[in-house]
N, C-alpha and C. Protein backbone atom coordinates (compact mmCIF):
# COMPACT_ATOMS: atom_id res chain seq x y z
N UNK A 1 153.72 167.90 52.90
CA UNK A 1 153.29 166.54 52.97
C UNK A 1 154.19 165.75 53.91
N UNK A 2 154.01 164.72 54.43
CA UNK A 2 154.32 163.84 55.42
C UNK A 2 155.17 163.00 55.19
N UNK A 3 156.45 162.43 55.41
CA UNK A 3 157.30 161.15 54.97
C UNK A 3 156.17 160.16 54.27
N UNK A 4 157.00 159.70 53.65
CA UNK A 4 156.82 157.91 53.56
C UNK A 4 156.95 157.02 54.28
N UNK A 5 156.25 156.21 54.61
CA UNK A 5 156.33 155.34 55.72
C UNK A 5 157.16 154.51 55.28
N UNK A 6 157.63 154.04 56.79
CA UNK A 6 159.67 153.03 56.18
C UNK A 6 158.78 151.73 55.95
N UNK A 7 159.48 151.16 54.90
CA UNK A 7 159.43 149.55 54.31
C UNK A 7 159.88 148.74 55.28
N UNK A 8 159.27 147.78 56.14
CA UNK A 8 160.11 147.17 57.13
C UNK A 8 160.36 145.73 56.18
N UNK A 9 161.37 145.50 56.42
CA UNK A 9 161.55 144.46 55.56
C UNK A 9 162.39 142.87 56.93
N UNK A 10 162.28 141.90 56.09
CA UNK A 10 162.69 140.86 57.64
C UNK A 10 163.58 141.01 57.79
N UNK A 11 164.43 141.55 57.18
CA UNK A 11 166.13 141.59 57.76
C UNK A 11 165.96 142.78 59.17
N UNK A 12 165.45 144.06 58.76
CA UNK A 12 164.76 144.88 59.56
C UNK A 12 164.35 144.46 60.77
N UNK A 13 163.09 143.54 60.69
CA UNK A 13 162.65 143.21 61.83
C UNK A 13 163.39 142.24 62.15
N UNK A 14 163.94 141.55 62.15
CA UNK A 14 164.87 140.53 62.66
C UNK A 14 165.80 141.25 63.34
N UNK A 15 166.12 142.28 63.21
CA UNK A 15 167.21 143.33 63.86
C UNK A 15 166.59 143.83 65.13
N UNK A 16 165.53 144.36 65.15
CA UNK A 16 164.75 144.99 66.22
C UNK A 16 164.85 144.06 67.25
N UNK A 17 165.65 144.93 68.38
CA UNK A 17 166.37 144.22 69.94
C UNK A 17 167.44 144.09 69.98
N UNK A 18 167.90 143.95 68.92
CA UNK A 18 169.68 143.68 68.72
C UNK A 18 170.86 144.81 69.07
N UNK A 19 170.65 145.93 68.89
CA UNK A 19 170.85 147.04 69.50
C UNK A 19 169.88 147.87 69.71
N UNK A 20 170.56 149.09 70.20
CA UNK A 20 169.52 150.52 70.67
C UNK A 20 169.12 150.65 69.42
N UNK A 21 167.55 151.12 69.65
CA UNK A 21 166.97 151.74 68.36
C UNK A 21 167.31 152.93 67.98
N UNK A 22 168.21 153.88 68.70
CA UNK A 22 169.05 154.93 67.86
C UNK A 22 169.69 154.75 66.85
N UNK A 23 170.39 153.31 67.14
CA UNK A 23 171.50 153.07 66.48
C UNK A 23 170.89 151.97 64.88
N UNK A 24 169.59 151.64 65.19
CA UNK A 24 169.32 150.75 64.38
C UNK A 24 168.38 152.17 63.26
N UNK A 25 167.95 153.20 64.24
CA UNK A 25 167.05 154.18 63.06
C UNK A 25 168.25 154.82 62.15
N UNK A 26 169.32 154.88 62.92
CA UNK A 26 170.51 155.72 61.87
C UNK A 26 171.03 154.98 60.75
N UNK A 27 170.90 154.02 60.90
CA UNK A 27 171.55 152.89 59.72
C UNK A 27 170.47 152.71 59.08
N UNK A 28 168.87 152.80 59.18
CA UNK A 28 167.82 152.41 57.93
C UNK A 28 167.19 154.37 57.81
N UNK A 29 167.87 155.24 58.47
CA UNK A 29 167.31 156.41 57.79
C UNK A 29 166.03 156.89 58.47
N UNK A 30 166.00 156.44 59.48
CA UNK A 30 164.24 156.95 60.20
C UNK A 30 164.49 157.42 61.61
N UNK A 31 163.40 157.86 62.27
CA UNK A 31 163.98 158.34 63.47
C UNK A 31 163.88 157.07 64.80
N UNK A 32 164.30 157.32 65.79
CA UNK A 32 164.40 156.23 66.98
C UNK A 32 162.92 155.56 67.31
N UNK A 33 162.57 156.54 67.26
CA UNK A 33 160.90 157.05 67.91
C UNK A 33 160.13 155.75 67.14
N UNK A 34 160.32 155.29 65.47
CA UNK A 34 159.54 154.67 64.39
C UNK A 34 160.20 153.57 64.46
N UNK A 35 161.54 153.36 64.99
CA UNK A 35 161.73 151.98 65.98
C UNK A 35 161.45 151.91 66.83
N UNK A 36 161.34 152.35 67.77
CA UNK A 36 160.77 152.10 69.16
C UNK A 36 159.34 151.54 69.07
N UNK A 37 158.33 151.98 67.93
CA UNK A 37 157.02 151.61 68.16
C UNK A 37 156.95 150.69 67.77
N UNK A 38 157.44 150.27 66.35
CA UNK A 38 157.15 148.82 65.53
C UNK A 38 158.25 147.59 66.56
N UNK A 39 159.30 148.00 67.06
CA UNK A 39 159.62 147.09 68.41
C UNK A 39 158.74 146.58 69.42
N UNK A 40 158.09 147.95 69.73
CA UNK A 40 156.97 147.20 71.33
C UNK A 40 156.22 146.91 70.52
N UNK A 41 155.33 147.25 69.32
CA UNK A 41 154.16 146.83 68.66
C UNK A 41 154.68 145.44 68.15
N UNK A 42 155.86 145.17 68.23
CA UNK A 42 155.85 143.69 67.95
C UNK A 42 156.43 142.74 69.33
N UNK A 43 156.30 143.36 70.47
CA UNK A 43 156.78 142.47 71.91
C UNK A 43 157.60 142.67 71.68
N UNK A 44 158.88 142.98 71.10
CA UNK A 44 160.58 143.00 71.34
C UNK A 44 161.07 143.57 72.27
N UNK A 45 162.10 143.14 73.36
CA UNK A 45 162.15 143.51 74.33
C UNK A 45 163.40 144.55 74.08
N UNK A 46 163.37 145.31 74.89
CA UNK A 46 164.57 146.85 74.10
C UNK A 46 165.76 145.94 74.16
N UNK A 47 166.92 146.57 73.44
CA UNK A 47 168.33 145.95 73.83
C UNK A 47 168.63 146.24 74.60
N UNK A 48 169.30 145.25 75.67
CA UNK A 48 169.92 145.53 76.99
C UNK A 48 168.87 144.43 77.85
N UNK A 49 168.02 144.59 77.72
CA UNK A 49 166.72 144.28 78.27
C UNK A 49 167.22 142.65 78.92
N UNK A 50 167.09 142.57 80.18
CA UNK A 50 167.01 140.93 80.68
C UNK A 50 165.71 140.78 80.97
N UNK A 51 164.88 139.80 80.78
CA UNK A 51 164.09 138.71 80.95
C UNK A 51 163.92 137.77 82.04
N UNK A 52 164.32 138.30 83.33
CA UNK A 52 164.69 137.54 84.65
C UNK A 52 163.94 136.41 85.42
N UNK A 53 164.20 135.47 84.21
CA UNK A 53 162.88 133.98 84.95
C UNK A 53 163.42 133.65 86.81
N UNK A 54 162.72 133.11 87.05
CA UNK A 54 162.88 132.80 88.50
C UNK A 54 164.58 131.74 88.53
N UNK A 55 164.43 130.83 87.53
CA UNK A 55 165.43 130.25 87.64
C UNK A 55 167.20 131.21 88.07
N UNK A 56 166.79 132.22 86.58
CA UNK A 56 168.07 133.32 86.83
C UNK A 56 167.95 133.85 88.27
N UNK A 57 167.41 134.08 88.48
CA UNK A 57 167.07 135.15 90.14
C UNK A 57 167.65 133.69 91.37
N UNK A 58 167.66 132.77 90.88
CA UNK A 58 167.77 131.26 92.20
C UNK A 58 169.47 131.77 91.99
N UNK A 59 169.80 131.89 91.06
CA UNK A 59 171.32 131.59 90.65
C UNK A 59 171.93 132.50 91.16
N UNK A 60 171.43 133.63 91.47
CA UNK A 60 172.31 134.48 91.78
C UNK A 60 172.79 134.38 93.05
N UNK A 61 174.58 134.77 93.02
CA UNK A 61 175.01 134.84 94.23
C UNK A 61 175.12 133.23 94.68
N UNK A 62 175.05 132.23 93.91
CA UNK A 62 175.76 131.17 93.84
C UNK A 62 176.63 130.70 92.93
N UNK A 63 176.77 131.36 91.94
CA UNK A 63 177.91 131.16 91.21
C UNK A 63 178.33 132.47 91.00
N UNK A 64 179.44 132.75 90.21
CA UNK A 64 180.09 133.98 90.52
C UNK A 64 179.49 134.25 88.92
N UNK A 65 179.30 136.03 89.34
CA UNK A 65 179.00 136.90 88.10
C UNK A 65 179.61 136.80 86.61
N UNK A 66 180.61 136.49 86.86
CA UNK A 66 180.86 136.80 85.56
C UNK A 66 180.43 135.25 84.75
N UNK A 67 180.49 134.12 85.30
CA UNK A 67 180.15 132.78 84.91
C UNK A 67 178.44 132.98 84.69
N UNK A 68 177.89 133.65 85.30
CA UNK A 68 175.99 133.80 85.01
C UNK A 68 175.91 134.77 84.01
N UNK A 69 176.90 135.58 83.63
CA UNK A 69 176.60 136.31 82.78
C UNK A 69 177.28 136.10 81.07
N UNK A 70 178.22 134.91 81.25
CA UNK A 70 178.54 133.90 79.93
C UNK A 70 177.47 133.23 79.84
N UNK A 71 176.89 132.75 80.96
CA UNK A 71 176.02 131.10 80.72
C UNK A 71 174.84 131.87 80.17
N UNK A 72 174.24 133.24 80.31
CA UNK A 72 173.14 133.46 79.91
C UNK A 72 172.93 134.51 78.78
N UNK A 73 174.43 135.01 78.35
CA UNK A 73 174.59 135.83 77.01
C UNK A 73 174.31 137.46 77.27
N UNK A 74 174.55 137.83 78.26
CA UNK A 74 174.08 139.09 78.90
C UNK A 74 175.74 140.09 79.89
N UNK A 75 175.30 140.97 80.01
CA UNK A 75 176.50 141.60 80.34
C UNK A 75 176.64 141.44 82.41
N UNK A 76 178.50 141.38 82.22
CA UNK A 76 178.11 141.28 83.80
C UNK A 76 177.78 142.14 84.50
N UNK A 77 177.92 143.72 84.01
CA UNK A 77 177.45 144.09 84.91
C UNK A 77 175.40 144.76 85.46
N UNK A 78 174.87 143.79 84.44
CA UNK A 78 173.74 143.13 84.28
C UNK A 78 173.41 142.42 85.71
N UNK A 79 174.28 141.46 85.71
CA UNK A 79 174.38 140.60 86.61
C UNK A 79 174.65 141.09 87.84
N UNK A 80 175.32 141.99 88.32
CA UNK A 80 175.86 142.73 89.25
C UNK A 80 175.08 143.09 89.87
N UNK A 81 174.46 144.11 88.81
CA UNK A 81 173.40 145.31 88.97
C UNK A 81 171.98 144.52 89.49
N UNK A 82 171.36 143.20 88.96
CA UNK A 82 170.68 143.00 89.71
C UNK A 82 170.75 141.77 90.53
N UNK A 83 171.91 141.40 91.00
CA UNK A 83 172.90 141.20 92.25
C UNK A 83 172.17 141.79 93.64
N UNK A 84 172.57 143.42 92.98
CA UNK A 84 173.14 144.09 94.06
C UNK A 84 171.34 144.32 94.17
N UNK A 85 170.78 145.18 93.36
CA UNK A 85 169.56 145.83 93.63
C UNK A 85 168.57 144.88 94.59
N UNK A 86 168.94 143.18 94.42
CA UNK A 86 168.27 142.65 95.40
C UNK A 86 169.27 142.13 96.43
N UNK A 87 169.63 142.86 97.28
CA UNK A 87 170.91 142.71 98.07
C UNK A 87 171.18 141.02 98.25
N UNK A 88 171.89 140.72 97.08
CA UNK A 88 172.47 139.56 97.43
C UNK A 88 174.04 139.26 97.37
N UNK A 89 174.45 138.93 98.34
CA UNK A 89 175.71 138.85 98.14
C UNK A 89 176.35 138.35 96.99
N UNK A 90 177.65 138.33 96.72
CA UNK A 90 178.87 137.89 95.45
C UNK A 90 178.85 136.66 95.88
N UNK A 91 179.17 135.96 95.14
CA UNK A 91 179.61 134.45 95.81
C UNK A 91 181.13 134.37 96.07
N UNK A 92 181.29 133.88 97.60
CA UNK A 92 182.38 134.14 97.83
C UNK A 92 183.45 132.75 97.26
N UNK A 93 183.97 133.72 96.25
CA UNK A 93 185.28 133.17 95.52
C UNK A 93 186.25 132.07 96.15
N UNK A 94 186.73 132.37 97.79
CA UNK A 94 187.60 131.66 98.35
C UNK A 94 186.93 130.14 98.93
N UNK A 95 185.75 130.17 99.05
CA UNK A 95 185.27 129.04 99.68
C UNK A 95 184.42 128.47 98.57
N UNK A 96 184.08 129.06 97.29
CA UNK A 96 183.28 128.52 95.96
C UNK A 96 181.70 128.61 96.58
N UNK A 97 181.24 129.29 98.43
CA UNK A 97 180.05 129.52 98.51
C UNK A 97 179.52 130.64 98.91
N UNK A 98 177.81 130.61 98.76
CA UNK A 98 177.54 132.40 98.68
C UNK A 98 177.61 132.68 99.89
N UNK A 99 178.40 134.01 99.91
CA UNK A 99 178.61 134.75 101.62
C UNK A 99 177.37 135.69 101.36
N UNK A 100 176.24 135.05 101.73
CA UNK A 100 174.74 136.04 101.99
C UNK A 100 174.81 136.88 103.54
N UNK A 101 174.53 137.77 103.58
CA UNK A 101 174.37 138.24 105.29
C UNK A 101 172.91 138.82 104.71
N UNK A 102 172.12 138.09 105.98
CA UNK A 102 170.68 138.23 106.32
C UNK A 102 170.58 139.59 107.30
N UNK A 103 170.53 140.77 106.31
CA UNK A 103 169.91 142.02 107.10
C UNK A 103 168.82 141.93 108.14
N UNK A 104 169.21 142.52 109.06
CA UNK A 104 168.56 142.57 110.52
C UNK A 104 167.83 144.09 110.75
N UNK A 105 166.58 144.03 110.90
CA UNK A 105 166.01 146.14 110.58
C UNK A 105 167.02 146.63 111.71
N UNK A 106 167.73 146.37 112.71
CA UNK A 106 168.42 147.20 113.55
C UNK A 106 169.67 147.09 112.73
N UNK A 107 170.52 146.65 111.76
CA UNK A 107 171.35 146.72 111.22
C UNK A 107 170.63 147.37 110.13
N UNK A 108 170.10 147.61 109.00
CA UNK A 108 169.77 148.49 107.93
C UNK A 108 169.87 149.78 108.64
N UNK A 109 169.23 149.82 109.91
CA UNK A 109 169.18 151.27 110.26
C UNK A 109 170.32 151.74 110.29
N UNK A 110 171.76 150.98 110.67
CA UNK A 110 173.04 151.74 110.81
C UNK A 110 173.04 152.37 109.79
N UNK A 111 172.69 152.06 108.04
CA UNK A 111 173.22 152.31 106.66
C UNK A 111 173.20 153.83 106.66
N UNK A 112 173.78 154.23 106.16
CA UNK A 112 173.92 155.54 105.89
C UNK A 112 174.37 156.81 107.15
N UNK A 113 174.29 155.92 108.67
CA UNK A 113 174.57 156.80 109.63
C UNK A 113 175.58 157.39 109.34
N UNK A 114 177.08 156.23 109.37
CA UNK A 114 178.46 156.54 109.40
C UNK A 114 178.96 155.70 108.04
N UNK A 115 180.38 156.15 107.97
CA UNK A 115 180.64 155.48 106.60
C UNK A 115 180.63 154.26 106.40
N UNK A 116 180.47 153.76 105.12
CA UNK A 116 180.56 152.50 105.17
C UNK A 116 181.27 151.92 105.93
N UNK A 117 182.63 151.87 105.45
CA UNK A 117 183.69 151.11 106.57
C UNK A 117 183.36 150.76 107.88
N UNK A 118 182.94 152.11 108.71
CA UNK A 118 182.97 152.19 110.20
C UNK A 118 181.74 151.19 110.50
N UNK A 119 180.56 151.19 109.56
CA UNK A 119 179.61 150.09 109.60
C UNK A 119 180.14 148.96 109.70
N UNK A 120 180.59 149.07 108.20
CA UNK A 120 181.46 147.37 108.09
C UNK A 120 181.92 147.04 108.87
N UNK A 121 183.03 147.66 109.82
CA UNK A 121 183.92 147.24 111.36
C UNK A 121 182.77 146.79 112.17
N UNK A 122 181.83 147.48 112.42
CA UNK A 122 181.09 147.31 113.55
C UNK A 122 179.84 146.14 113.15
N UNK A 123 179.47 145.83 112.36
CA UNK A 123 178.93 144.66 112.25
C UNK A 123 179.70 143.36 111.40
N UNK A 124 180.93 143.34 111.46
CA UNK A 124 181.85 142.15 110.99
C UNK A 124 181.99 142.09 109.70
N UNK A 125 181.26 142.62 108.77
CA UNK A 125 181.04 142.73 106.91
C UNK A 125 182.05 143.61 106.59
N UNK A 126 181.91 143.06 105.20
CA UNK A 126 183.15 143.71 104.16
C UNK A 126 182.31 145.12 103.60
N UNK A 127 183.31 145.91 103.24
CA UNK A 127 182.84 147.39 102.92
C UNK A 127 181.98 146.73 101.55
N UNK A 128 182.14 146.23 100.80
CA UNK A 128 181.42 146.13 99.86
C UNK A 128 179.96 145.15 99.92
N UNK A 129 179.94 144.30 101.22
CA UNK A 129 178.42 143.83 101.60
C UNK A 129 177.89 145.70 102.18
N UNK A 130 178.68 145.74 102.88
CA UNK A 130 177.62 147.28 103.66
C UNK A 130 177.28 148.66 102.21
N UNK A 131 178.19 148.34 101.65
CA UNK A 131 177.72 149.49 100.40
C UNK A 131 176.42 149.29 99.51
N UNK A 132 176.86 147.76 99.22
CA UNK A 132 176.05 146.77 98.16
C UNK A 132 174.70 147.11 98.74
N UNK A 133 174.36 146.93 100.10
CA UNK A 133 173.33 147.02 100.97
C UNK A 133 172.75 148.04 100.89
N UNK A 134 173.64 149.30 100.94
CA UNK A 134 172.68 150.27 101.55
C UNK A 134 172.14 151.31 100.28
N UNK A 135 173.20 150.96 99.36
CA UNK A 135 172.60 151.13 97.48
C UNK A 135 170.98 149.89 97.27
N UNK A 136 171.00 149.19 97.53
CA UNK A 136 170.12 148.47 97.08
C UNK A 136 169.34 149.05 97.95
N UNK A 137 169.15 149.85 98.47
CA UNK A 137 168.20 149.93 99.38
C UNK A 137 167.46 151.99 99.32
N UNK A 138 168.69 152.49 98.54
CA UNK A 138 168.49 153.73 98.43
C UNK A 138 169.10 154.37 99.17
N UNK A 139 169.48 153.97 100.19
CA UNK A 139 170.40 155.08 101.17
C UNK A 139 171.54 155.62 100.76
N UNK A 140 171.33 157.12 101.20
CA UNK A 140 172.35 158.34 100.78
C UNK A 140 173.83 157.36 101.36
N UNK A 141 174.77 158.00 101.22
CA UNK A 141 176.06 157.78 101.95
C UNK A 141 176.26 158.66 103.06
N UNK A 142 176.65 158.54 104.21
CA UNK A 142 176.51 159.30 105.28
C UNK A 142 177.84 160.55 104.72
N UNK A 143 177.46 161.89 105.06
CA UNK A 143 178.28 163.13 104.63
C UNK A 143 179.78 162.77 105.56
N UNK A 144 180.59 163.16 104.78
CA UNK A 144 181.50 163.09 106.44
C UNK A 144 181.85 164.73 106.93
N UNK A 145 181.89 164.60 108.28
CA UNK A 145 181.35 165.82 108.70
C UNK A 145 183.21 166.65 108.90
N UNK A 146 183.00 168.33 108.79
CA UNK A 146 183.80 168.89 108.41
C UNK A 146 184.22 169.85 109.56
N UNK A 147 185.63 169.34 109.77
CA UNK A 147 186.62 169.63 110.88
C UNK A 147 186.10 171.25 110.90
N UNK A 148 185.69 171.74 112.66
CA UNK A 148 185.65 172.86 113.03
C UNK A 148 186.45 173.94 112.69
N UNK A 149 186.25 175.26 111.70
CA UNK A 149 187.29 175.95 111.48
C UNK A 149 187.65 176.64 112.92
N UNK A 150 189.29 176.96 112.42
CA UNK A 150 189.63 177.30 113.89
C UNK A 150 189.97 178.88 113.39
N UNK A 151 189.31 179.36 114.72
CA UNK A 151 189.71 180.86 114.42
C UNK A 151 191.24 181.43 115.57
N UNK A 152 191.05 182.46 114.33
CA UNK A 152 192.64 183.16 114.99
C UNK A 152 192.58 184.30 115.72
């Protein structure tokens, strides 16, 4: 015969989102799977989960990460992560404004040729705009290529 179906009770559902549903099936005795459904079957968005209204998305990269990620109760590197995934720059700390660099398709194409750095030198950016960039974008890291063995 088949389990018993779990008693959801409101303390229960009031929980659902609050952490991973691994962690919430191990503490009421059921498997992840029987949280996971009565979660989406009730709209709850998973834990972790941001909600990215347009307003959050304006903010970014004008105030610094870790301040958007107090003001909105979420982790920074939340904030980072989708920072970076829509290549927007950090806000630069020393001047309190955002250092954006407006990718040019003949500059994306450098990404991944040569290493970051040597990018970075050659179009004026900091290794971490040219990385930030070429991650948000999918590009491999260029291999670095391996000194000719010398024979004897």
């Amino acid at each position: 015969m088949g389990r018993a179906s779990l008693q959801w009770t409101d303390e229960m559902l009031a929980a659902l989102g609050t952490d991973k549903d691994a962690v919430l099936a191990e503490r009421w005795g059921t498997s992840a799977k029987t949280v996971n459904l009565k979660r989406n079957s009730l709209g709850i968005a998973a834990f972790g989960h941001v909600e990215w209204t347009p307003e959050m998305l304006a903010a970014l990269g004008q105030h610094s990460d870790a301040s958007l990620a107090t003001q909105w109760g979420i982790s920074k590197a939340s904030v980072v992560a989708k920072r970076g995934a829509l290549g927007i720059a950090p806000q630069d700390s020393s001047r309190g404004k955002q250092s954006q660099h407006s990718w040019q398709p003949n500059e994306v194409m450098l990404l991944g040729t040569a290493s970051d750095a040597d990018v970075a030198a050659q179009l004026g950016l900091s290794l971490a705009a040219v990385r930030n960039a070429r991650m948000a974008r999918g590009i491999a890291a260029a291999r670095p290529q391996k000194p000719p063995i010398a024979k004897n």
